[in-house]
PDB file of N, CA and C in Angstrom:
ATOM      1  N   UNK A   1     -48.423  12.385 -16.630  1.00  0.00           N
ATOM      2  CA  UNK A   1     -47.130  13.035 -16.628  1.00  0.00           C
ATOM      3  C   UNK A   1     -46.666  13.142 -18.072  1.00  0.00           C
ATOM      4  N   UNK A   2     -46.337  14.378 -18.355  1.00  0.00           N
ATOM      5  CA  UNK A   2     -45.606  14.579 -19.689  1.00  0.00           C
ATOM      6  C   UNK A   2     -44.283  14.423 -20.086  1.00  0.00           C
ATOM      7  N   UNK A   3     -43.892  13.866 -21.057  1.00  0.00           N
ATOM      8  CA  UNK A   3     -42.239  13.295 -21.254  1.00  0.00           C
ATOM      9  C   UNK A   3     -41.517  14.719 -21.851  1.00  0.00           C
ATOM     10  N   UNK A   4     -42.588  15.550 -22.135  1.00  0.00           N
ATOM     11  CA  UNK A   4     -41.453  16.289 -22.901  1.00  0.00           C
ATOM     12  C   UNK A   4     -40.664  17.076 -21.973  1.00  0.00           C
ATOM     13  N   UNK A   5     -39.328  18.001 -22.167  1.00  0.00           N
ATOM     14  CA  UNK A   5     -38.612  18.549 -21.157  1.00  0.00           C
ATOM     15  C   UNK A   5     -39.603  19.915 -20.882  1.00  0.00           C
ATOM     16  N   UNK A   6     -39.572  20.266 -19.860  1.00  0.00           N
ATOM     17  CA  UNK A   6     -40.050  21.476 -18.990  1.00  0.00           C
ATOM     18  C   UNK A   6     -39.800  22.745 -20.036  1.00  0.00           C
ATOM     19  N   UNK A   7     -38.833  22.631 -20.807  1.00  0.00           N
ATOM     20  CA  UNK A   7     -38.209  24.141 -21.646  1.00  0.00           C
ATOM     21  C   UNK A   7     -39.002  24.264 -22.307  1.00  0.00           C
ATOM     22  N   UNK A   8     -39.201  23.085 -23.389  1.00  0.00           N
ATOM     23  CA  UNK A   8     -40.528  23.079 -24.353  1.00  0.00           C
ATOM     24  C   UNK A   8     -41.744  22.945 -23.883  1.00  0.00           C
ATOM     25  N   UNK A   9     -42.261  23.033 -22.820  1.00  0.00           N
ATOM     26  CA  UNK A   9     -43.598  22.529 -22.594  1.00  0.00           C
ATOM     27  C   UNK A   9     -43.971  24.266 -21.931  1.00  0.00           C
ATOM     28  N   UNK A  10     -42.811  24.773 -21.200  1.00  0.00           N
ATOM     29  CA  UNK A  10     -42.944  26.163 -20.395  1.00  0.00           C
ATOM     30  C   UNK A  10     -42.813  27.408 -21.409  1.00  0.00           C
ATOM     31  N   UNK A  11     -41.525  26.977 -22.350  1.00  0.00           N
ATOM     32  CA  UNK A  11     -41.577  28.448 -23.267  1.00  0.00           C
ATOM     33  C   UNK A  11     -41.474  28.267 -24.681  1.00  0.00           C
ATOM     34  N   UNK A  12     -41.667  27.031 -24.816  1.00  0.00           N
ATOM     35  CA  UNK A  12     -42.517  26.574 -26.158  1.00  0.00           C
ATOM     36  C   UNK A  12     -40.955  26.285 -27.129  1.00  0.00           C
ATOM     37  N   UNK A  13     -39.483  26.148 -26.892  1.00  0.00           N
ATOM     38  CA  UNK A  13     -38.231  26.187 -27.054  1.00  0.00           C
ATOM     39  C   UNK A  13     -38.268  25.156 -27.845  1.00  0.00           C
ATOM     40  N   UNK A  14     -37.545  25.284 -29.492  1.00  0.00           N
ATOM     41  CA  UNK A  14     -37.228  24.425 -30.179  1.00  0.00           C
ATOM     42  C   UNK A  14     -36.051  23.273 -30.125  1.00  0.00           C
ATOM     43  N   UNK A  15     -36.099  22.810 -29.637  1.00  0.00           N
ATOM     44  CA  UNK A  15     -35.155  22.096 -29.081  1.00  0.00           C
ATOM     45  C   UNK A  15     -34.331  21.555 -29.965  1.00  0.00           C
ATOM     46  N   UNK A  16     -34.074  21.220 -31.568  1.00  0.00           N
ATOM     47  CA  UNK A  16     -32.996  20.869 -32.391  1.00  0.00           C
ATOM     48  C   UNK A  16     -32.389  22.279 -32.442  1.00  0.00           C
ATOM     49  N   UNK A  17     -33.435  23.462 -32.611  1.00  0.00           N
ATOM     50  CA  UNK A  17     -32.617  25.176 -32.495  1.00  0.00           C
ATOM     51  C   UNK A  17     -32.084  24.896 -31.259  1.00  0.00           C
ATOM     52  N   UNK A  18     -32.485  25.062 -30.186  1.00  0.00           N
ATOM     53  CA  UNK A  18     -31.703  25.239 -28.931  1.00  0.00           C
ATOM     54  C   UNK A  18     -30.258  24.506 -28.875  1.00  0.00           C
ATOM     55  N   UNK A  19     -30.291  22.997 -29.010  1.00  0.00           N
ATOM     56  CA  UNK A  19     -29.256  21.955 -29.162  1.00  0.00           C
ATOM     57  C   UNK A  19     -28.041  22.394 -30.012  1.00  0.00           C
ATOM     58  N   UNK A  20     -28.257  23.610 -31.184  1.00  0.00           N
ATOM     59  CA  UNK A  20     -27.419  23.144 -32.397  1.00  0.00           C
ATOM     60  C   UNK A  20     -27.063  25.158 -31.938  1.00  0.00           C
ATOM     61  N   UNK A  21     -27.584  25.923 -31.267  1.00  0.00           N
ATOM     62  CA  UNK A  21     -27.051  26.785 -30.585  1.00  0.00           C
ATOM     63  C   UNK A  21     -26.240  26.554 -29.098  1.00  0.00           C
ATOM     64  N   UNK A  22     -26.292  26.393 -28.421  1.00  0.00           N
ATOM     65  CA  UNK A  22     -26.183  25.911 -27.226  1.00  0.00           C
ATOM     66  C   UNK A  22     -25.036  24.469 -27.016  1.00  0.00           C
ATOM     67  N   UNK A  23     -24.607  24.138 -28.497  1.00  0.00           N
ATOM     68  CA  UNK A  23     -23.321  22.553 -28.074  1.00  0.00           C
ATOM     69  C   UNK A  23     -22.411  23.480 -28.684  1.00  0.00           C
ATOM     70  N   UNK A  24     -21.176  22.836 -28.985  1.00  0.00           N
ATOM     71  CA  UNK A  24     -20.032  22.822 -29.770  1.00  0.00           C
ATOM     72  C   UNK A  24     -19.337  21.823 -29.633  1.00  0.00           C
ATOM     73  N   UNK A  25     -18.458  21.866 -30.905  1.00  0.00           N
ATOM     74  CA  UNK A  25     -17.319  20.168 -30.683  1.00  0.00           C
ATOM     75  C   UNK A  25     -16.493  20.778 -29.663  1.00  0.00           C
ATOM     76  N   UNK A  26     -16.393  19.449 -28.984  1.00  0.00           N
ATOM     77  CA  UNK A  26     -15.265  19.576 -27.803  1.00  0.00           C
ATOM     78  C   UNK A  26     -13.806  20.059 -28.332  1.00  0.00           C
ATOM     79  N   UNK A  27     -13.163  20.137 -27.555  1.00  0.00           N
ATOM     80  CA  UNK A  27     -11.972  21.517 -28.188  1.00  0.00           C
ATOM     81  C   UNK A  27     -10.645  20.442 -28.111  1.00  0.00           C
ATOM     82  N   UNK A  28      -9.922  19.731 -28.868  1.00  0.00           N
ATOM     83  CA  UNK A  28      -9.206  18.583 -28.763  1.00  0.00           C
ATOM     84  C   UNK A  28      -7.780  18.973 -27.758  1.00  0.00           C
ATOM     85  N   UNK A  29      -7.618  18.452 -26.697  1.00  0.00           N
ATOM     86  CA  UNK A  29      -6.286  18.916 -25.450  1.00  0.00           C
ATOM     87  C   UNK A  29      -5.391  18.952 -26.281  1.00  0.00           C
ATOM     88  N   UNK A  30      -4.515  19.852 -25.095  1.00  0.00           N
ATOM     89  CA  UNK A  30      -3.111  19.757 -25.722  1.00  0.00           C
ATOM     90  C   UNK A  30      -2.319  18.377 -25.043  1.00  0.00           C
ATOM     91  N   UNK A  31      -1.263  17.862 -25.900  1.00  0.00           N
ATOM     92  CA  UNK A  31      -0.839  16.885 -25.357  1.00  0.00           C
ATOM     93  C   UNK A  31      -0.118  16.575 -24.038  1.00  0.00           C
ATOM     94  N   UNK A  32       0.028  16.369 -23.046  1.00  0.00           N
ATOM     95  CA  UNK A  32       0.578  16.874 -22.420  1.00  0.00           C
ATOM     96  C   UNK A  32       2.220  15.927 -22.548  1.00  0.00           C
ATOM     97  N   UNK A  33       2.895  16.967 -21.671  1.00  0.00           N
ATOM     98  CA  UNK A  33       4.285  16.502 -21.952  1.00  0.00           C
ATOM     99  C   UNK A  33       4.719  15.312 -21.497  1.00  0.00           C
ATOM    100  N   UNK A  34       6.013  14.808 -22.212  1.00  0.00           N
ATOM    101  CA  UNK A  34       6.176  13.842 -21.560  1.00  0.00           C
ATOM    102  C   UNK A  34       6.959  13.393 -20.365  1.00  0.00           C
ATOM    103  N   UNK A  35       7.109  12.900 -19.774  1.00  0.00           N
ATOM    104  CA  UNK A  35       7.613  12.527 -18.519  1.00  0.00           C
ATOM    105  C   UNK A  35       9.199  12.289 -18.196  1.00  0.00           C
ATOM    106  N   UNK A  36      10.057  13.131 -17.787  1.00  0.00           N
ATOM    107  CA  UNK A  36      11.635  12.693 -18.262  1.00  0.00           C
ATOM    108  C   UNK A  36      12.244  11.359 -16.898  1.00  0.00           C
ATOM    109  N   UNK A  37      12.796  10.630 -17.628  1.00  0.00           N
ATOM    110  CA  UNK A  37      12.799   9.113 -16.671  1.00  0.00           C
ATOM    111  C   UNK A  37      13.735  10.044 -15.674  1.00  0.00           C
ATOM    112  N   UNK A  38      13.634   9.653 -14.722  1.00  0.00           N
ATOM    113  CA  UNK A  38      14.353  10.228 -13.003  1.00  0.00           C
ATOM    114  C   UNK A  38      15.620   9.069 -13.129  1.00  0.00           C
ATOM    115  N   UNK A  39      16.885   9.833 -12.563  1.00  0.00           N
ATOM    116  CA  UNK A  39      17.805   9.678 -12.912  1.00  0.00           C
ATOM    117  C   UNK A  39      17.651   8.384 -12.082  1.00  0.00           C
ATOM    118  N   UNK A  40      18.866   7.243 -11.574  1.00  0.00           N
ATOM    119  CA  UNK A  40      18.968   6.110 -10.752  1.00  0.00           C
ATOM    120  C   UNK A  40      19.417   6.532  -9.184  1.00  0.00           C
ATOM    121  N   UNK A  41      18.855   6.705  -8.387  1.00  0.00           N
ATOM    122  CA  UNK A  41      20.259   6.635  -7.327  1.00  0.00           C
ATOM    123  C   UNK A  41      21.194   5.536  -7.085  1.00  0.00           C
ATOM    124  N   UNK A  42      22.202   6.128  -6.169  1.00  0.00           N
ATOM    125  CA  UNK A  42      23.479   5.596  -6.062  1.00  0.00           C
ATOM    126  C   UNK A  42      23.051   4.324  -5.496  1.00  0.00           C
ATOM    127  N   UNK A  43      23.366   3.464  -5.642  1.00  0.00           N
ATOM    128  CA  UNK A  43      23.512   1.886  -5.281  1.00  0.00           C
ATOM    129  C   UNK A  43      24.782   1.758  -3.906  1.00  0.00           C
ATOM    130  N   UNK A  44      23.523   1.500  -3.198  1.00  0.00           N
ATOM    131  CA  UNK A  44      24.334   1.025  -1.865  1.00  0.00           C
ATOM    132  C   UNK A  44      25.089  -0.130  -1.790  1.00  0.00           C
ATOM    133  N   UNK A  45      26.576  -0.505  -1.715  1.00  0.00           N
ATOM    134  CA  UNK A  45      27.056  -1.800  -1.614  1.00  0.00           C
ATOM    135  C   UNK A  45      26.044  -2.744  -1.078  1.00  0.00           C
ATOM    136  N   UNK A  46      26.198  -4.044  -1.341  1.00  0.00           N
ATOM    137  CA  UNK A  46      25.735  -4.913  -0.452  1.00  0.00           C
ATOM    138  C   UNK A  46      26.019  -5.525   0.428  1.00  0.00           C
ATOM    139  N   UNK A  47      25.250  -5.614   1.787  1.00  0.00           N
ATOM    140  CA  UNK A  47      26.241  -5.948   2.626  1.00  0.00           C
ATOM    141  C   UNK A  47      26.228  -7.750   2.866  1.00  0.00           C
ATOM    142  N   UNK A  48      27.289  -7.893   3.733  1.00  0.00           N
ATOM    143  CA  UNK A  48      27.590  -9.831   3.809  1.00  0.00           C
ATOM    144  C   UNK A  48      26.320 -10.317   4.034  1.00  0.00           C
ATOM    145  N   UNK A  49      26.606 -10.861   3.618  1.00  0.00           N
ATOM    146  CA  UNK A  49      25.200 -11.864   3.947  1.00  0.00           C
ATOM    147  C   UNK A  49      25.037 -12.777   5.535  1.00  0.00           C
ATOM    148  N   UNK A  50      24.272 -12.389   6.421  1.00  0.00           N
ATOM    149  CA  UNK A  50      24.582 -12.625   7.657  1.00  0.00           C
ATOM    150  C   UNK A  50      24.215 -14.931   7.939  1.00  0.00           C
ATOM    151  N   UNK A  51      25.483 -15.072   8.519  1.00  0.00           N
ATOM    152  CA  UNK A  51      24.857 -16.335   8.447  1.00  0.00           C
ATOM    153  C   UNK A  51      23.981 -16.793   9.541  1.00  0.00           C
ATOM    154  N   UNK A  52      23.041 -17.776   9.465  1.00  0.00           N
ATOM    155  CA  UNK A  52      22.183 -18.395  10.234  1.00  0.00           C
ATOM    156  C   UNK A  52      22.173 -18.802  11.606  1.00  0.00           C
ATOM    157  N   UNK A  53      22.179 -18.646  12.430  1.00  0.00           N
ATOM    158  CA  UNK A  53      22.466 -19.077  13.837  1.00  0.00           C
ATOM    159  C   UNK A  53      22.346 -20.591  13.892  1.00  0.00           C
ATOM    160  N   UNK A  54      23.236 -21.017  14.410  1.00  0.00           N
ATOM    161  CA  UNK A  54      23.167 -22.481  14.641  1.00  0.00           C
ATOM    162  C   UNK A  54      21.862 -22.915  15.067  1.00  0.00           C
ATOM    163  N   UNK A  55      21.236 -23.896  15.014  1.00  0.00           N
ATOM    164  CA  UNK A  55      20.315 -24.429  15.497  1.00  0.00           C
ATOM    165  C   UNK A  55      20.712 -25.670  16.691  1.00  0.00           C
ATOM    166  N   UNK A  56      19.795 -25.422  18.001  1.00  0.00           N
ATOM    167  CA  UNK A  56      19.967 -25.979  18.633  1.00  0.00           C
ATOM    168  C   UNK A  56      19.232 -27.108  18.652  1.00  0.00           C
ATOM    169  N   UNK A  57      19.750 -28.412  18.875  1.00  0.00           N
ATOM    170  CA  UNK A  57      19.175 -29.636  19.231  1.00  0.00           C
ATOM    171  C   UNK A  57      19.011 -29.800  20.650  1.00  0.00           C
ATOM    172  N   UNK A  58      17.447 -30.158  20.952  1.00  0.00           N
ATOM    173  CA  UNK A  58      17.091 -30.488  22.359  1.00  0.00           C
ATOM    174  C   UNK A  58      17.461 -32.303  22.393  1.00  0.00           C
ATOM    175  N   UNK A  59      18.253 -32.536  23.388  1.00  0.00           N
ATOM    176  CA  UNK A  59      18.643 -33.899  23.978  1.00  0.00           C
ATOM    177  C   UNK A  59      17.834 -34.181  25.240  1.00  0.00           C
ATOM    178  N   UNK A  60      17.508 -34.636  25.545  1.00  0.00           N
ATOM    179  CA  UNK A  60      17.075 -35.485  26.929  1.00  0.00           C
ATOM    180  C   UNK A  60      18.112 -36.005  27.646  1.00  0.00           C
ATOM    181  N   UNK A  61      17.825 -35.708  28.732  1.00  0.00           N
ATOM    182  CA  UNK A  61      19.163 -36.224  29.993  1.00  0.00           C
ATOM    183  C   UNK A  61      18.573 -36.094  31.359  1.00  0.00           C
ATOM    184  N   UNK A  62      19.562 -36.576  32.503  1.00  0.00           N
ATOM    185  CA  UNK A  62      18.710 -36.734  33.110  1.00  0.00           C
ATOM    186  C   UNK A  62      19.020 -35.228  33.918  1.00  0.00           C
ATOM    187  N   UNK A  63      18.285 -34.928  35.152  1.00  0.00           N
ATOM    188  CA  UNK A  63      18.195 -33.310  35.668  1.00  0.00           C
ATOM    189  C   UNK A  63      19.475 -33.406  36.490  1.00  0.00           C
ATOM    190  N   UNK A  64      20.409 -34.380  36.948  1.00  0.00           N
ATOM    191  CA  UNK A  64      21.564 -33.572  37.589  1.00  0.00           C
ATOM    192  C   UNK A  64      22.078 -32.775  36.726  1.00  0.00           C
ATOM    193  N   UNK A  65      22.339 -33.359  35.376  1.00  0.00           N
ATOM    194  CA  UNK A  65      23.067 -32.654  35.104  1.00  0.00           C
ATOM    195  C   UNK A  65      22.745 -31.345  34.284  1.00  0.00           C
ATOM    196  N   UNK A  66      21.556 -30.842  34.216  1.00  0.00           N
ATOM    197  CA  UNK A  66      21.012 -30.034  34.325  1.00  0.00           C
ATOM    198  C   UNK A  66      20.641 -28.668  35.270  1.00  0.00           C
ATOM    199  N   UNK A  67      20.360 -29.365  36.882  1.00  0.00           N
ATOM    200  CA  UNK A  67      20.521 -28.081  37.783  1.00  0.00           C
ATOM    201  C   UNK A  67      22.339 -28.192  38.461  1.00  0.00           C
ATOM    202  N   UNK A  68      22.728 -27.340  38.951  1.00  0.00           N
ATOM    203  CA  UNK A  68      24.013 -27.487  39.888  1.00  0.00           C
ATOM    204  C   UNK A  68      23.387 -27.547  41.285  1.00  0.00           C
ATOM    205  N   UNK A  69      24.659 -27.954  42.085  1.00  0.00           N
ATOM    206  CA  UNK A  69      24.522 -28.535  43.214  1.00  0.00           C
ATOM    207  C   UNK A  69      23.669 -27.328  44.314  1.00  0.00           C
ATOM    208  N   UNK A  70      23.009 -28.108  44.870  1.00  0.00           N
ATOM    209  CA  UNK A  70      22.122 -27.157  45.834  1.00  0.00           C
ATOM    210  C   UNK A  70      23.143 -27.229  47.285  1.00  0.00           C
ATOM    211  N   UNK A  71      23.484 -25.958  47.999  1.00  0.00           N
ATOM    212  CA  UNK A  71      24.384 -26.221  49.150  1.00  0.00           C
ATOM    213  C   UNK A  71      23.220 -25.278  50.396  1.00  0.00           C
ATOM    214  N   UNK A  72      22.528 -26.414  50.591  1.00  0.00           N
ATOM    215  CA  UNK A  72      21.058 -26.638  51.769  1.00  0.00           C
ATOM    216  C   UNK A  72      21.531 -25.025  52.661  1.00  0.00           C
ATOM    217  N   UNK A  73      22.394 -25.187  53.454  1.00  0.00           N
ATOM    218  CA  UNK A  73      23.524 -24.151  54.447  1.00  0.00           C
ATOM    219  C   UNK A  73      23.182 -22.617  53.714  1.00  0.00           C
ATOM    220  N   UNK A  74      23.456 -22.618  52.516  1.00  0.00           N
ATOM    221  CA  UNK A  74      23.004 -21.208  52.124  1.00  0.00           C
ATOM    222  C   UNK A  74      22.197 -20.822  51.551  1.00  0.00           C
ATOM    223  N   UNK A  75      21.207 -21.306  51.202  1.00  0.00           N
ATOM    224  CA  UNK A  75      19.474 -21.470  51.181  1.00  0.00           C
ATOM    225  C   UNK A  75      18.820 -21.323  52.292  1.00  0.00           C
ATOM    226  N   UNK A  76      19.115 -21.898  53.529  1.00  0.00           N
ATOM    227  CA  UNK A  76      18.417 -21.651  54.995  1.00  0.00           C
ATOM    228  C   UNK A  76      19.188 -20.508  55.423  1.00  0.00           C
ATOM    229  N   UNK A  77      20.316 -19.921  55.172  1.00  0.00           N
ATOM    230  CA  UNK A  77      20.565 -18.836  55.714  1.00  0.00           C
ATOM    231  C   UNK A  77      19.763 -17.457  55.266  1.00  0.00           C
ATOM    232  N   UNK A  78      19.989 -17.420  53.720  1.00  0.00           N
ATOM    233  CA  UNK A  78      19.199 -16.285  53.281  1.00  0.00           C
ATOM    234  C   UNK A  78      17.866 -16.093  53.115  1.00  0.00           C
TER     235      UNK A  78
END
């Protein structure tokens, strides 16, 4: 396998001629503009600061006083 490129090996192409026809210096950008800062929007009051819900403490007790009274009579009726 041959290293040289296909151009020179196919049409016999001088390749420092070809290179020094065929580049140019890159063409230096224009700057681009600059960016104008975006105005603030309006500032929403702040609102209260909501307070915390109490926290509940679980106690132990005993279950009367926990369920209410069962009245047997209108349980067997319905």
């Amino acid at each position: 396998m041959d290293h040289t490129p296909a151009i020179v090996r196919l049409r016999g192409v001088n390749l420092n001629d070809w290179y020094a026809a065929n580049t140019r210096e890159a063409q230096a950008e224009k700057p681009k503009r600059p960016r104008k800062p975006r105005k603030p929007k309006a500032v929403a009051p702040a609102p209260e600061p909501i307070a915390p819900a109490p926290t509940r403490v679980l106690r132990p007790g005993p279950l009367d006083q926990l369920l209410g009274p069962v009245d047997l009579e209108v349980d067997m009726a319905g």
